[in-house]
C-alpha atoms as a PDB file:
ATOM      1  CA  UNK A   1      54.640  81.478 -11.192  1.00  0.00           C
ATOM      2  CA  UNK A   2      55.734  78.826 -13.439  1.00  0.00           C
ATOM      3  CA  UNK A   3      57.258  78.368 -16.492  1.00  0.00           C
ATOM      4  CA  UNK A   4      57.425  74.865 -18.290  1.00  0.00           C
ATOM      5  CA  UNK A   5      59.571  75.461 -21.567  1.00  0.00           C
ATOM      6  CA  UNK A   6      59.327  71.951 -23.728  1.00  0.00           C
ATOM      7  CA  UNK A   7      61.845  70.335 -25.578  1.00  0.00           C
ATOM      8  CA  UNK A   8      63.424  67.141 -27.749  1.00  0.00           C
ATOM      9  CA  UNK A   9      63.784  65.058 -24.079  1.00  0.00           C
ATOM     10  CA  UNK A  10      60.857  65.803 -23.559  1.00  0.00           C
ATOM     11  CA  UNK A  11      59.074  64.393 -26.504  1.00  0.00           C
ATOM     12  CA  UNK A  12      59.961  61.029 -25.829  1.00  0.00           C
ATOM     13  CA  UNK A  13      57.506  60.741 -23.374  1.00  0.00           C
ATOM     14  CA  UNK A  14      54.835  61.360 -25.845  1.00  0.00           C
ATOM     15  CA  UNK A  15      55.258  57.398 -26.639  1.00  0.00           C
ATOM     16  CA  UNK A  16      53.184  56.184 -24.377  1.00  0.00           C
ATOM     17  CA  UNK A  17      50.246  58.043 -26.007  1.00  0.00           C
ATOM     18  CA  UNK A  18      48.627  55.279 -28.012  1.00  0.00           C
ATOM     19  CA  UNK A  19      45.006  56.771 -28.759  1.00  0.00           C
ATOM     20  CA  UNK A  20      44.770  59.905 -30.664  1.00  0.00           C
ATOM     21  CA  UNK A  21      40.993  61.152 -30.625  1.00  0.00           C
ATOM     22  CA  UNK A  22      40.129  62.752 -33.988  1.00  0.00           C
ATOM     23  CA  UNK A  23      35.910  63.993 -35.218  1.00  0.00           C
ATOM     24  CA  UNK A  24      34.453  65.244 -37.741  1.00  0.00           C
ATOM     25  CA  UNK A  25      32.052  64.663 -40.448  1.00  0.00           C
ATOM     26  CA  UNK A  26      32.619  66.040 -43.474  1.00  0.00           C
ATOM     27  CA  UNK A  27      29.803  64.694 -45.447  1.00  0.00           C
ATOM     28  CA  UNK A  28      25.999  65.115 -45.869  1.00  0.00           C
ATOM     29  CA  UNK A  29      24.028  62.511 -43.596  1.00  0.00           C
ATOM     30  CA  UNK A  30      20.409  61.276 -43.110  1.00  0.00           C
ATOM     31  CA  UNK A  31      19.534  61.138 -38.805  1.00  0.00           C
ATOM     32  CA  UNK A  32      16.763  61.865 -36.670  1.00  0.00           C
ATOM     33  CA  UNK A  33      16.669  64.943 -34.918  1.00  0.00           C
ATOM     34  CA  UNK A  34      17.073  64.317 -31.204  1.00  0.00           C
ATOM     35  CA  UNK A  35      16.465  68.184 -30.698  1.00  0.00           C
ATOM     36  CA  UNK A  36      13.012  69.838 -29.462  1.00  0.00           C
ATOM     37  CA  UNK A  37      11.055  69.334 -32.694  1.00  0.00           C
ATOM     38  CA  UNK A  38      10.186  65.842 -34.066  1.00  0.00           C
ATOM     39  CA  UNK A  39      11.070  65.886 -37.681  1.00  0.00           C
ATOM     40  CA  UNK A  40      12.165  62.306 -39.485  1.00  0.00           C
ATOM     41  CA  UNK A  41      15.290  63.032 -40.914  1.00  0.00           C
ATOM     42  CA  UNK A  42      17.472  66.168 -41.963  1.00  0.00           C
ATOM     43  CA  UNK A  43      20.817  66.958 -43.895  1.00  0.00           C
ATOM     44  CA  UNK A  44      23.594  68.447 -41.786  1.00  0.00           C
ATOM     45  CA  UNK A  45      25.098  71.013 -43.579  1.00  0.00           C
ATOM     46  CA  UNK A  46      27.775  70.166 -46.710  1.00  0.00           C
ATOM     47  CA  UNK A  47      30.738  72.617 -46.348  1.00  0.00           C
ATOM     48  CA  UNK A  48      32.513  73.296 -49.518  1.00  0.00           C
ATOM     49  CA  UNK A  49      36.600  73.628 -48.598  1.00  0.00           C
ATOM     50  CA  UNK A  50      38.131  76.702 -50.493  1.00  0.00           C
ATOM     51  CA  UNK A  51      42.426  76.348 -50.500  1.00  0.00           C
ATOM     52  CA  UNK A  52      44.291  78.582 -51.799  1.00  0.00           C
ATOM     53  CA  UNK A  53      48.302  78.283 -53.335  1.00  0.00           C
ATOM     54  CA  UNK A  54      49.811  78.466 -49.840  1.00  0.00           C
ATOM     55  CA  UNK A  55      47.511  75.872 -48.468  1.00  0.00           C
ATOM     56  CA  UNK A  56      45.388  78.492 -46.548  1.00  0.00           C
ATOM     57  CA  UNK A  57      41.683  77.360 -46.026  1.00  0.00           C
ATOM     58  CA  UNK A  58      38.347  78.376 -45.527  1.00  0.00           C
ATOM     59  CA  UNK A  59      34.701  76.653 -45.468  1.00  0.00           C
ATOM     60  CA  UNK A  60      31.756  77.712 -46.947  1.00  0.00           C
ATOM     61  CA  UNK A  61      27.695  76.367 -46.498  1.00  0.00           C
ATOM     62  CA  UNK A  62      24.622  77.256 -47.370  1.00  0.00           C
ATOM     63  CA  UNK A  63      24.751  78.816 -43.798  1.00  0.00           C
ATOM     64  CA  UNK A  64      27.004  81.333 -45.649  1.00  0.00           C
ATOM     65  CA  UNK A  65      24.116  82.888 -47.872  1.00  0.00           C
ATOM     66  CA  UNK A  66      20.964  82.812 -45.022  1.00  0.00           C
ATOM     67  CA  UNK A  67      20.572  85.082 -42.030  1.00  0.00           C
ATOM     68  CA  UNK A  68      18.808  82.135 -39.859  1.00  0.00           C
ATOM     69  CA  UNK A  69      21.014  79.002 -38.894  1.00  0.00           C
ATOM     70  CA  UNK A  70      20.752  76.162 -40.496  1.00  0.00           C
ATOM     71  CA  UNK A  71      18.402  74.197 -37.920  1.00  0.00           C
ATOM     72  CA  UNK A  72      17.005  77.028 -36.777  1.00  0.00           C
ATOM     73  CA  UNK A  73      13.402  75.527 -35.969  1.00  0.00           C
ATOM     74  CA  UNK A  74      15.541  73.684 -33.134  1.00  0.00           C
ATOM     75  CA  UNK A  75      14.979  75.620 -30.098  1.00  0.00           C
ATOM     76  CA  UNK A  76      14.947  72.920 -27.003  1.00  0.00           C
ATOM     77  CA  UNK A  77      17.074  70.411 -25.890  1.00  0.00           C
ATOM     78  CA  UNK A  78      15.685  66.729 -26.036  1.00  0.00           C
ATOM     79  CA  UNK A  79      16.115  64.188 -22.658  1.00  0.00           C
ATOM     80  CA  UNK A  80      17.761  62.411 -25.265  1.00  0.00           C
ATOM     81  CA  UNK A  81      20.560  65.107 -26.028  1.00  0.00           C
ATOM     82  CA  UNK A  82      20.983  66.008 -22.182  1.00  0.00           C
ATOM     83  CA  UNK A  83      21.777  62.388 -21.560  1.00  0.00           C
ATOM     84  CA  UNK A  84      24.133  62.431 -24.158  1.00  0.00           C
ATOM     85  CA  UNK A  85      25.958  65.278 -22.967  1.00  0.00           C
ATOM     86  CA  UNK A  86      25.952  63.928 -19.129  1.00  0.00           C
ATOM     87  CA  UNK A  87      27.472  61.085 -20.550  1.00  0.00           C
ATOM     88  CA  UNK A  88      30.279  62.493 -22.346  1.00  0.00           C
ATOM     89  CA  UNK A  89      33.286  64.288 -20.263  1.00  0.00           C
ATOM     90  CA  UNK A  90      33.784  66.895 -22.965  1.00  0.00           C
ATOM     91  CA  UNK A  91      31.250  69.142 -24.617  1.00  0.00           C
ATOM     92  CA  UNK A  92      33.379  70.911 -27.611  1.00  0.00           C
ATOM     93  CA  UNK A  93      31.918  73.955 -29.525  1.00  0.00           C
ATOM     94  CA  UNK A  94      33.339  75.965 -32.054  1.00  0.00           C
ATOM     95  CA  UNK A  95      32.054  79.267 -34.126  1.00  0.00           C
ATOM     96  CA  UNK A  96      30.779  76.862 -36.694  1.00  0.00           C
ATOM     97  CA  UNK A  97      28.297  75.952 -34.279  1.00  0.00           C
ATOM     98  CA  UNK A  98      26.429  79.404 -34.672  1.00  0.00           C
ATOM     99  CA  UNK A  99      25.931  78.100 -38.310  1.00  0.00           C
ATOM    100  CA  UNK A 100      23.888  74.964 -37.073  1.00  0.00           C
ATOM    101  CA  UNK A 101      22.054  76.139 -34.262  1.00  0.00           C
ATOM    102  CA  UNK A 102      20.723  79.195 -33.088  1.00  0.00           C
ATOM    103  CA  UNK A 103      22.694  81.313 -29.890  1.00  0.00           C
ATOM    104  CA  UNK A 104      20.031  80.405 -27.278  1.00  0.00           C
ATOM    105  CA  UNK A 105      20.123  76.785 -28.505  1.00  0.00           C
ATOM    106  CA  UNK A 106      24.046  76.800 -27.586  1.00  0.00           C
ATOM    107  CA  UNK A 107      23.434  78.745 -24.287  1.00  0.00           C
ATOM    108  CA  UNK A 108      20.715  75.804 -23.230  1.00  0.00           C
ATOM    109  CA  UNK A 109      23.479  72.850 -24.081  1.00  0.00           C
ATOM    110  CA  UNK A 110      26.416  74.562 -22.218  1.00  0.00           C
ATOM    111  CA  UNK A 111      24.057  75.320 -19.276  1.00  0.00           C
ATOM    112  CA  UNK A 112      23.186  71.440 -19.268  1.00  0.00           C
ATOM    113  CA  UNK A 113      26.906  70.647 -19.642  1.00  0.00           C
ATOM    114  CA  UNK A 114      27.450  73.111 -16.139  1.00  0.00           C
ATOM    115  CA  UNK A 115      25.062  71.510 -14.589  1.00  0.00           C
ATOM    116  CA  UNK A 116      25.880  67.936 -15.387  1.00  0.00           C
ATOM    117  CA  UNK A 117      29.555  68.284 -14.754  1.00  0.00           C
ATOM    118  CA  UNK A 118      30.672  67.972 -18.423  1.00  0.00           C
ATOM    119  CA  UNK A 119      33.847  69.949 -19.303  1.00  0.00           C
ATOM    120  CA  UNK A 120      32.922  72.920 -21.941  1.00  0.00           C
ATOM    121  CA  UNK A 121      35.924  73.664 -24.680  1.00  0.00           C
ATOM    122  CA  UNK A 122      35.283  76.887 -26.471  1.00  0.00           C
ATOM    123  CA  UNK A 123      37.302  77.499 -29.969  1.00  0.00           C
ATOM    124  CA  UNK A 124      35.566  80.392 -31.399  1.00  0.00           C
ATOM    125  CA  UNK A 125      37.055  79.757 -35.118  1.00  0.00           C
ATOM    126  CA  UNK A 126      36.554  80.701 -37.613  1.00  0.00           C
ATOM    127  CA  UNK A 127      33.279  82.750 -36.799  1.00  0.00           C
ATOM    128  CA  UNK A 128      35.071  85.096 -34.216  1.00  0.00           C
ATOM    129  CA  UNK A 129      34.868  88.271 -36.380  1.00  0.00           C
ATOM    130  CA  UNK A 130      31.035  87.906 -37.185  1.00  0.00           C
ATOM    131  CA  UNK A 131      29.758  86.354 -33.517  1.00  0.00           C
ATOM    132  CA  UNK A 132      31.747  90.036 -32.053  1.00  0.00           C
ATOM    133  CA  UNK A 133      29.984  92.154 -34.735  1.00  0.00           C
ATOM    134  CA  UNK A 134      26.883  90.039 -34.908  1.00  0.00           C
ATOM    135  CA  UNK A 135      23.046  90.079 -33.362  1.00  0.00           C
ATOM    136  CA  UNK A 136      22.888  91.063 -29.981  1.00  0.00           C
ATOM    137  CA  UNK A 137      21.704  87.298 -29.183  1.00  0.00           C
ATOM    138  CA  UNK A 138      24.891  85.900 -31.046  1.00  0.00           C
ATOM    139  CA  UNK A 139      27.260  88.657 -28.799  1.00  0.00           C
ATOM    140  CA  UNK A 140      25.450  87.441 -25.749  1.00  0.00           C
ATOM    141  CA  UNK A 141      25.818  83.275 -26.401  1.00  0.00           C
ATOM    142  CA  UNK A 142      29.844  84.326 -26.954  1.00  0.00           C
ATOM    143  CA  UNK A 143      30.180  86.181 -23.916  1.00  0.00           C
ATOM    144  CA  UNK A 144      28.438  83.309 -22.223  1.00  0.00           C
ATOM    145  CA  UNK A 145      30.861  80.763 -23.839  1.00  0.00           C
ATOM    146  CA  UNK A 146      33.736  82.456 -22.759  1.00  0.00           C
ATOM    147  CA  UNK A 147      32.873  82.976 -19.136  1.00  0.00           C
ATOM    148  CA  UNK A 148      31.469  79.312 -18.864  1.00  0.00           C
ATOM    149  CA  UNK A 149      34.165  77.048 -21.273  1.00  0.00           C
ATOM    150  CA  UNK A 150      36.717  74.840 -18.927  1.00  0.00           C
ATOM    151  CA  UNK A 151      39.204  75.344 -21.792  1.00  0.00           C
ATOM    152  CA  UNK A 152      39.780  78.485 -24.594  1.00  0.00           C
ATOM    153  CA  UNK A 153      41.597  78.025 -27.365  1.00  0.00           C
ATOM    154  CA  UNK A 154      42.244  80.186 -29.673  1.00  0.00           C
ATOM    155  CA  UNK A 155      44.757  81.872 -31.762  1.00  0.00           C
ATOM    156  CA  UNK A 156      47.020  85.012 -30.380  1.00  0.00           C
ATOM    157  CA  UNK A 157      44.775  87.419 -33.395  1.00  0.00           C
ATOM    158  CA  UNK A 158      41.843  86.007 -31.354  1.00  0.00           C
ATOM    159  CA  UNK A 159      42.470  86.470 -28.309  1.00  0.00           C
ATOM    160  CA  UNK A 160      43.869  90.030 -29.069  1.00  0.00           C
ATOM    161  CA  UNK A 161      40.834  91.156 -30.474  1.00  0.00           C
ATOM    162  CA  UNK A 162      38.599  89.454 -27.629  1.00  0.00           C
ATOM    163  CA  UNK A 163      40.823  91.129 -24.864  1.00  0.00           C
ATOM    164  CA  UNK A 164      42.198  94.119 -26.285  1.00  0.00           C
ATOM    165  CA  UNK A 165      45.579  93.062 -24.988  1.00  0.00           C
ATOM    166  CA  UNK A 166      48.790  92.323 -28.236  1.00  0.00           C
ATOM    167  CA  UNK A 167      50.564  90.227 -25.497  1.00  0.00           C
ATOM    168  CA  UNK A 168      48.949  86.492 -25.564  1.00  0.00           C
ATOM    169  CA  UNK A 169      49.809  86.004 -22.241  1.00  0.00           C
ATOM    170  CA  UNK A 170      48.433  88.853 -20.509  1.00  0.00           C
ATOM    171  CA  UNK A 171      45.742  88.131 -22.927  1.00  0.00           C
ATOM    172  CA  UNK A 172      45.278  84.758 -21.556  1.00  0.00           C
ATOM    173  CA  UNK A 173      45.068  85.796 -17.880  1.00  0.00           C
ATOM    174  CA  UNK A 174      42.556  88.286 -18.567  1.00  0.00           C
ATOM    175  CA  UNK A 175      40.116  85.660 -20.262  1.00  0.00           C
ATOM    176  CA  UNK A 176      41.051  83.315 -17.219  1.00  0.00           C
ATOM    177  CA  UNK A 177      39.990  86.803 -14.886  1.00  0.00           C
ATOM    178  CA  UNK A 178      37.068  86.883 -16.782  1.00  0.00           C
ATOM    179  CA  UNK A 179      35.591  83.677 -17.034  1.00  0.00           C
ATOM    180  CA  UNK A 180      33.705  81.768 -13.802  1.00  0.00           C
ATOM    181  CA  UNK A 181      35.114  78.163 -14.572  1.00  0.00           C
ATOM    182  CA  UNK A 182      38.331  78.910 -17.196  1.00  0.00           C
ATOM    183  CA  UNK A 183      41.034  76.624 -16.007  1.00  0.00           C
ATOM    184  CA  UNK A 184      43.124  76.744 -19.229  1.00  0.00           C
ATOM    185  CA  UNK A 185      43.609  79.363 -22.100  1.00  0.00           C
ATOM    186  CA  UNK A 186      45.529  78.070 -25.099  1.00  0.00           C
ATOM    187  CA  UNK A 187      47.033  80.213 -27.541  1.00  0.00           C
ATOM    188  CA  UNK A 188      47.930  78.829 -31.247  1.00  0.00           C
ATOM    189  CA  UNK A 189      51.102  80.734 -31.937  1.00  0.00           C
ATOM    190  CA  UNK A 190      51.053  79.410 -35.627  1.00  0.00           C
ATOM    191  CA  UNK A 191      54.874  78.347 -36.675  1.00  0.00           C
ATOM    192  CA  UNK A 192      55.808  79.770 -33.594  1.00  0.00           C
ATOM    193  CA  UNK A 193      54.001  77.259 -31.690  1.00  0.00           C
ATOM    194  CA  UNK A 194      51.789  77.059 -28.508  1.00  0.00           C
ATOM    195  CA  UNK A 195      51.068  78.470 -24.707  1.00  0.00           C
ATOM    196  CA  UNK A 196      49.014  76.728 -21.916  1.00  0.00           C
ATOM    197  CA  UNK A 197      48.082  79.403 -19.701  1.00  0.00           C
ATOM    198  CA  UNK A 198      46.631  78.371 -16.140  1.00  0.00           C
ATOM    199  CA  UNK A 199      46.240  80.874 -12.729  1.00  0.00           C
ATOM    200  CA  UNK A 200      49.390  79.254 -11.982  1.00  0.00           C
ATOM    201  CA  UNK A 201      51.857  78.307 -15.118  1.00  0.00           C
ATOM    202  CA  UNK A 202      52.593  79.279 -18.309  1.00  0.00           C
ATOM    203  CA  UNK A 203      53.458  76.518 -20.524  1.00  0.00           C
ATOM    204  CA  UNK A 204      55.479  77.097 -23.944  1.00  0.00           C
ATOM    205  CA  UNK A 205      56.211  74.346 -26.540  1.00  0.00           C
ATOM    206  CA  UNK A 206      57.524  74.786 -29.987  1.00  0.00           C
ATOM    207  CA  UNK A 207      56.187  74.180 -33.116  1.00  0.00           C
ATOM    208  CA  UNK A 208      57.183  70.905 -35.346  1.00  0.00           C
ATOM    209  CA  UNK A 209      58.738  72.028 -38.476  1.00  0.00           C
ATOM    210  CA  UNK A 210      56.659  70.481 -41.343  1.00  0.00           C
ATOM    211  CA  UNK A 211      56.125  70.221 -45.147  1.00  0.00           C
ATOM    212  CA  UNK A 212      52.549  71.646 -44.994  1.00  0.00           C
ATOM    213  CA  UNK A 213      50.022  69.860 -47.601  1.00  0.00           C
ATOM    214  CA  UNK A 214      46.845  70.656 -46.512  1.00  0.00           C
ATOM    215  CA  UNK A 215      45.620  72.177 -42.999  1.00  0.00           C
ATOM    216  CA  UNK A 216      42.191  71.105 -43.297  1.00  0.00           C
ATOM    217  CA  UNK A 217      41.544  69.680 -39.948  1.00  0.00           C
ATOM    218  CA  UNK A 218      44.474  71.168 -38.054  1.00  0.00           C
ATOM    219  CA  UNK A 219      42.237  73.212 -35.210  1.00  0.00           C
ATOM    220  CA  UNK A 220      40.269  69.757 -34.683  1.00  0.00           C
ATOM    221  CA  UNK A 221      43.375  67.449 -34.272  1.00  0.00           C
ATOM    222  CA  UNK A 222      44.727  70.284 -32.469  1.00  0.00           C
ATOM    223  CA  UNK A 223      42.175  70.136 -29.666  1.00  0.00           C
ATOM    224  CA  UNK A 224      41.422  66.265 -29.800  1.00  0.00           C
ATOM    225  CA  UNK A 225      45.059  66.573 -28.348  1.00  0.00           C
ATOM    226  CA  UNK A 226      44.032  69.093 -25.723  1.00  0.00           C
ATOM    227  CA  UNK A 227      41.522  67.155 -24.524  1.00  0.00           C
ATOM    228  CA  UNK A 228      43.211  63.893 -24.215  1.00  0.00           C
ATOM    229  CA  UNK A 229      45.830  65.470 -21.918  1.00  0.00           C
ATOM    230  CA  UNK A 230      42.850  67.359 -20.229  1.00  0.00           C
ATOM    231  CA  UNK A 231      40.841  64.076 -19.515  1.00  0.00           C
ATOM    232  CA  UNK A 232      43.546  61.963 -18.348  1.00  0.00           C
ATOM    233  CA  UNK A 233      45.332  64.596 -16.307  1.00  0.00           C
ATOM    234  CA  UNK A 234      48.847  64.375 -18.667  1.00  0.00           C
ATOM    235  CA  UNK A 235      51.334  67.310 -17.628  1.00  0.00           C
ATOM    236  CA  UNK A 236      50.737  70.372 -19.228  1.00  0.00           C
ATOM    237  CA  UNK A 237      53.872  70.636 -20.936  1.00  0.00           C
ATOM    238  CA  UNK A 238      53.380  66.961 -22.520  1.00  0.00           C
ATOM    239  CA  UNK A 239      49.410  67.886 -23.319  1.00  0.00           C
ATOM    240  CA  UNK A 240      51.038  70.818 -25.089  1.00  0.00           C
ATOM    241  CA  UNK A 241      53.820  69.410 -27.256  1.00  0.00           C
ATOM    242  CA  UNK A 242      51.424  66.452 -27.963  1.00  0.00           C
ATOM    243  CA  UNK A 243      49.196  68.855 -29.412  1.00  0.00           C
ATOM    244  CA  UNK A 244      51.656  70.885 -31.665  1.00  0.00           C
ATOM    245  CA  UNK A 245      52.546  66.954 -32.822  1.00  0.00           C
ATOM    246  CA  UNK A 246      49.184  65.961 -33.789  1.00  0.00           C
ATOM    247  CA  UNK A 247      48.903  69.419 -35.532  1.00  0.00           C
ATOM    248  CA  UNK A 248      51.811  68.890 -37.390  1.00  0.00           C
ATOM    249  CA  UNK A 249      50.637  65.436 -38.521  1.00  0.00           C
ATOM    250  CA  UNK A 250      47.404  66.083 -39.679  1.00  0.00           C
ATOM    251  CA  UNK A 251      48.867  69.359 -42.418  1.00  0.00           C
ATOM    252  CA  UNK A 252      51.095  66.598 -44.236  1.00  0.00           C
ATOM    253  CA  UNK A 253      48.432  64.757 -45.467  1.00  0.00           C
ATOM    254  CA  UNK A 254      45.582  65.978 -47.672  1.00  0.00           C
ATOM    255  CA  UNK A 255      42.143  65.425 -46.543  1.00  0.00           C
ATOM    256  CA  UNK A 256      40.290  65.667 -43.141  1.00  0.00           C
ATOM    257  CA  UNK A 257      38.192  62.778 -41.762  1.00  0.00           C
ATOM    258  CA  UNK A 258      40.256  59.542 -41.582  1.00  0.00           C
ATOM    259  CA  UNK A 259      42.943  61.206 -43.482  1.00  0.00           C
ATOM    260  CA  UNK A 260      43.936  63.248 -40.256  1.00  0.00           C
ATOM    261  CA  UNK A 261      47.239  62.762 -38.096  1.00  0.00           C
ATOM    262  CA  UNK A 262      47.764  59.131 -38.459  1.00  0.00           C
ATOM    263  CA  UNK A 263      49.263  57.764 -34.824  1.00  0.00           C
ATOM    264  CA  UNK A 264      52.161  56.225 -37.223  1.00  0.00           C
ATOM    265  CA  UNK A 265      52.577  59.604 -39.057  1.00  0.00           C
ATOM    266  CA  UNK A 266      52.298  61.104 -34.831  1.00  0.00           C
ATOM    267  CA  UNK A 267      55.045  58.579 -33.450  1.00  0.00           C
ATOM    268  CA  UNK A 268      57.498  59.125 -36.738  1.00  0.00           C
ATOM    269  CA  UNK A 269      57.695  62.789 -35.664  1.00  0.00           C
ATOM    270  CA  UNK A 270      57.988  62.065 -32.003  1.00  0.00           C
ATOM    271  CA  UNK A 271      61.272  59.733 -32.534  1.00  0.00           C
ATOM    272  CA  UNK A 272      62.649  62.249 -35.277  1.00  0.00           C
ATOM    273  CA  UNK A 273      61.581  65.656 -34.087  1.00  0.00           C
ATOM    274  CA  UNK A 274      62.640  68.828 -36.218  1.00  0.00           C
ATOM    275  CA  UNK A 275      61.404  71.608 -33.917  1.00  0.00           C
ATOM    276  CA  UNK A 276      61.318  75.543 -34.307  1.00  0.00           C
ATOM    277  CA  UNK A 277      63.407  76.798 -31.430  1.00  0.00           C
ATOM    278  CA  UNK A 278      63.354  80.114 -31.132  1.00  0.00           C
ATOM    279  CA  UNK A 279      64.514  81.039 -28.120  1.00  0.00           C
ATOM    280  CA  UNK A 280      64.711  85.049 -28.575  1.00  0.00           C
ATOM    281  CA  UNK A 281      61.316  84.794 -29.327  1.00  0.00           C
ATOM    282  CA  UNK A 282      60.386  83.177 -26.843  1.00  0.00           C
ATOM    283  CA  UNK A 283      62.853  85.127 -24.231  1.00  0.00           C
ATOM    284  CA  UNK A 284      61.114  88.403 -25.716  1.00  0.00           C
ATOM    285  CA  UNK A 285      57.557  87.260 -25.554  1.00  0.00           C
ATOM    286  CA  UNK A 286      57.864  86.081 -21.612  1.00  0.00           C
ATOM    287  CA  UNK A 287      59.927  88.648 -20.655  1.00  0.00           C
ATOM    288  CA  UNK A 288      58.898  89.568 -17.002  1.00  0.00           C
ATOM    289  CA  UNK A 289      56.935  86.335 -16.675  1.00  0.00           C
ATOM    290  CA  UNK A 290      60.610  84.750 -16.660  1.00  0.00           C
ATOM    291  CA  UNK A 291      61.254  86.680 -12.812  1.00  0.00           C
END
């Protein structure tokens, strides 16, 4: 097995990554519904952001206060929406998903993604605690994300609590075990950093050391990263440390939506990197995986 450890070197060859991919709306919209049931227009949901003193975040919706998802009359997928996921080469899904749709609704689009070839990324936060103590159909769509997603990524809490397992990266191989078409499991080590666990290697890069502002939209730069390297076949190591980079640079800022990880704010802490090196913990959390 190996073991890619990253580095300052190897951060310069982050500057030939010119296009950082970065979604999501933030704001209340007017669209027709390309889902099962013709209805003119619709309002996607309008999530209040609640941050607290040390910049910790959470959302809340309407979705918060109602039993039924907020679209929950959807219940088919239009030609329109399976051509529009056999276009794309990533489907992404995230617990806030459960809030829009309903669990068989989520099953039917990564079934279509399967079949069409379409990469599935799973990150199941921040609705991880309530999808593994929720309805039996919500329990079922997760255990169906998980076994079906090309990429996991989660956080070492989540995994632990998925798996059973404190270590993330026997954690990590047991989710690979477990799913039919996992080919990577990353695991947001928070200051720490990150891992990129494959069959094969186990990838480690350190955290940038930051002034945090705001981390609204951390988890979604986070993964645009992943899937950039993903797509276009970058080294894991470099896909990794890119990540932790665009991370860093979307906390200094305030603001999701355009406001997020700037490629000028991404390439100023490329050439000037402050990293958290720690090897003993590293050293003590790959222990035997070192042999």
């Amino acid at each position: 097995m190996d073991i890619i450890m990253d580095g300052p070197r190897g951060l310069a060859l982050f500057s030939f990554l010119s296009e950082v991919i970065i979604r999501y709306n933030c704001h209340q919209q007017t669209s027709k519904v390309v889902f099962g049931k013709a209805i003119s227009s619709y309002e996607t949901l309008l999530y209040l952001v609640l941050v607290d003193p040390s910049q910790k975040h959470g959302f809340c919706s309407r979705a918060d206060f109602s039993k039924e998802p907020a679209f929950s009359w959807m219940n088919t997928l239009s030609e329109e929406v399976k051509g529009a996921i056999k276009r794309t080469r990533i489907m992404f899904c995230n617990g806030y998903g459960f809030d829009d749709l309903s669990p068989d609704v989520i099953v039917s689009a990564v079934e279509n993604a399967v079949e069409v070839g379409t990469s599935v990324f799973f990150d199941p936060e921040p609705r991880r605690k309530s999808l593994l103590s929720g309805t039996a159909e919500e329990q079922k769509a997760l255990r169906h994300l998980l076994r079906m997603s090309d990429v996991l990524i989660l956080t070492a809490d989540e995994v632990e609590s998925l798996t059973g397992i404190a270590n993330p990266i026997l954690e990590g191989h047991e989710l690979l075990k477990k799913g039919n078409r996992a080919k990577w499991v990353v695991v947001k080590m928070g200051s720490k950093g990150s891992i990129l666990i494959t069959k094969s290697d186990i990838t480690c890069a350190p955290a940038f050391k930051v002034k945090i502002i705001d981390t609204v939209g951390y988890g979604d730069s986070f993964v645009a990263a992943i899937a950039f390297g993903f797509i276009h076949d970058i080294p894991l190591v470099i896909t990794l440390a890119f990540a932790n980079v665009v991370g860093a640079a979307a906390v200094v800022g305030c603001g999701a939506g355009w406001n997020v990880a700037t490629l000028k704010k991404v390439v100023e802490l490329i050439e000037t990197p402050d990293l958290n090196e720690d090897d003993k913990f590293w050293n003590e959390l790959l222990g035997d995986h070192l042999n």
